[in-house]
C-alpha atoms as a PDB file:
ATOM      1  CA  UNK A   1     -17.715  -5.954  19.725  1.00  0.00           C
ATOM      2  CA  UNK A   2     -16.222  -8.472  22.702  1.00  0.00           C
ATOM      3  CA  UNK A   3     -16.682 -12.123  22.752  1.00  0.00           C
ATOM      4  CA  UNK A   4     -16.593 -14.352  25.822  1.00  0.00           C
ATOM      5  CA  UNK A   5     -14.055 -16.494  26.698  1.00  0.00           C
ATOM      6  CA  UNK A   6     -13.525 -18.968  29.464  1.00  0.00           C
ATOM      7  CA  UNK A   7      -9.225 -18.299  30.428  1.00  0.00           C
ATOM      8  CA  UNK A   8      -8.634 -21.271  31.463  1.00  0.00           C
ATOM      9  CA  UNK A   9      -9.588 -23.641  27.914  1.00  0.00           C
ATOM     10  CA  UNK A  10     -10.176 -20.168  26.008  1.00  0.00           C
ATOM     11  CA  UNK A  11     -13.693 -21.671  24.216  1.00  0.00           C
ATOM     12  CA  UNK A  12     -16.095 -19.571  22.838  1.00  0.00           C
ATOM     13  CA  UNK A  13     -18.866 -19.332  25.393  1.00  0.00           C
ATOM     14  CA  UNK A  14     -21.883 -16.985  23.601  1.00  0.00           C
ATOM     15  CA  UNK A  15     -21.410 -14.574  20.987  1.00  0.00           C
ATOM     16  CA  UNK A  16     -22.494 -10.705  21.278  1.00  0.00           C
ATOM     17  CA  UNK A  17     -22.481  -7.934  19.076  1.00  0.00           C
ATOM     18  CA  UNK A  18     -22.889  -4.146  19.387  1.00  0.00           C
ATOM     19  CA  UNK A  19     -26.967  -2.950  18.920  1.00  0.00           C
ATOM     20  CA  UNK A  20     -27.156   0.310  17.555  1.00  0.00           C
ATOM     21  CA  UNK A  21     -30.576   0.609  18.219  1.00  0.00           C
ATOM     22  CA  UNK A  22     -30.570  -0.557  21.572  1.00  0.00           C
ATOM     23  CA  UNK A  23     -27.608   1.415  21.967  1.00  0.00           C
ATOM     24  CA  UNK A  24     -25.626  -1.588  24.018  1.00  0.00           C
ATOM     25  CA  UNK A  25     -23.716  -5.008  23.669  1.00  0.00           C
ATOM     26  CA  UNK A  26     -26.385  -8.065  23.183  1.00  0.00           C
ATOM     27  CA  UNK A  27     -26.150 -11.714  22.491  1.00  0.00           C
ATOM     28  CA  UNK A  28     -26.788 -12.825  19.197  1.00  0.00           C
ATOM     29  CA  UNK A  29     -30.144 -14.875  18.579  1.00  0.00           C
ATOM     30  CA  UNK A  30     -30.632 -17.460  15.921  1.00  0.00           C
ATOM     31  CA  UNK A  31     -26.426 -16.620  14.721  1.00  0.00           C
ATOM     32  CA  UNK A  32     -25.973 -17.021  10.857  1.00  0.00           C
ATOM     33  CA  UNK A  33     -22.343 -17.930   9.443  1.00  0.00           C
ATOM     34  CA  UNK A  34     -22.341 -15.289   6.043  1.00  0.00           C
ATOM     35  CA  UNK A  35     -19.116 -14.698   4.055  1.00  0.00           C
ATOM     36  CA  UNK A  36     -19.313 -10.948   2.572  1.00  0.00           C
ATOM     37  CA  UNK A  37     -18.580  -9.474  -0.694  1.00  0.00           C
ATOM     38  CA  UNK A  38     -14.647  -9.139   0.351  1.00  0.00           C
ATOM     39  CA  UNK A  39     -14.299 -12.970   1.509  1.00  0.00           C
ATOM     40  CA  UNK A  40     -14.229 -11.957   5.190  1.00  0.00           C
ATOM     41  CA  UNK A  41     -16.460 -14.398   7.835  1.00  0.00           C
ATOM     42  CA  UNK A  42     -19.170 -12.800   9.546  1.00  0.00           C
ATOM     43  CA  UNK A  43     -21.950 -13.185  11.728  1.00  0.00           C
ATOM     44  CA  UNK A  44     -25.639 -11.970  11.844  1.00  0.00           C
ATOM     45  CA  UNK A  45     -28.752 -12.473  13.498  1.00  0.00           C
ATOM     46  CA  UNK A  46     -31.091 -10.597  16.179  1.00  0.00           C
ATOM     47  CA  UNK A  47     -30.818  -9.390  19.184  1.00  0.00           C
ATOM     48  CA  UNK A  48     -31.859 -11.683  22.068  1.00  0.00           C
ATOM     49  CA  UNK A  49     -33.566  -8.804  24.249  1.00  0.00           C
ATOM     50  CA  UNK A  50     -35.223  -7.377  21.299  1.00  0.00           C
ATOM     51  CA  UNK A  51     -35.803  -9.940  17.789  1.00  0.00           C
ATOM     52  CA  UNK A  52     -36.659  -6.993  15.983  1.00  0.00           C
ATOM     53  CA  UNK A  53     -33.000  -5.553  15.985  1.00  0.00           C
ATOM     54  CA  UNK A  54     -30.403  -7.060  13.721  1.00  0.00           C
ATOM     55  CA  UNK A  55     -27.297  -7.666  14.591  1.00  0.00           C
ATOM     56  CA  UNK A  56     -23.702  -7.883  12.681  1.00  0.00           C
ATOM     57  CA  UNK A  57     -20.929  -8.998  13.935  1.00  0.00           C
ATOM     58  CA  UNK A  58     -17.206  -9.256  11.479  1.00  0.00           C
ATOM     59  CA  UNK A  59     -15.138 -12.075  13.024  1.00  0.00           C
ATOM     60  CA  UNK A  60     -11.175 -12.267  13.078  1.00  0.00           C
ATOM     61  CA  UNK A  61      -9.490 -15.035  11.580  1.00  0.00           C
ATOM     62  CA  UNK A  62      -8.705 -16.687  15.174  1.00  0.00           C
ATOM     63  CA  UNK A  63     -12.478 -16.257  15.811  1.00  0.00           C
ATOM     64  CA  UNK A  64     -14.361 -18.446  13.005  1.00  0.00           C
ATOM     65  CA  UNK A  65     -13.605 -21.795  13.813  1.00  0.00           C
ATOM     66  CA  UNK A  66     -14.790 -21.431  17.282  1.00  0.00           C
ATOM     67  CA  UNK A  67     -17.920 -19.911  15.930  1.00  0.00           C
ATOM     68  CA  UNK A  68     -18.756 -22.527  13.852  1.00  0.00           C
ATOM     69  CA  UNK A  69     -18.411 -25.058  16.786  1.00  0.00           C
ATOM     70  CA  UNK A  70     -20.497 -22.969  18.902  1.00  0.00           C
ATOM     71  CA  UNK A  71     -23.481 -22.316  15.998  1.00  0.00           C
ATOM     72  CA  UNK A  72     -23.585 -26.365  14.897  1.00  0.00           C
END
């Protein structure tokens, strides 16, 4: 599970996720902002070549503040 970033002012550009049903690395439609059961941030929504796949992605520490800029 990769997530884009530009080198040069290393912003979060789009945010993908692993499908396991379409068996490849998509970009996450209509992204969500949950907190699990273990206080770690996370991010879920569907898959933007298929809506009818869900997709999960756990972020890293470094990773949640730029996902919050990029879903508001």
């Amino acid at each position: 599970m990769k997530y884009h970033k530009h080198k040069e002012n290393s912003a979060l550009t789009k945010l993908t996720a692993y499908s396991m049903k379409l068996r490849k690395t998509v970009e996450i439609q209509e992204p969500e902002l949950v907190t699990m059961k273990n206080g770690r941030q996370a991010v879920r929504g569907v898959a933007a070549e298929d809506p009818t796949s869900k997709v999960f992605r756990i972020l890293g520490k470094d990773e949640i503040e730029d996902v919050r800029k990029l879903i508001s």
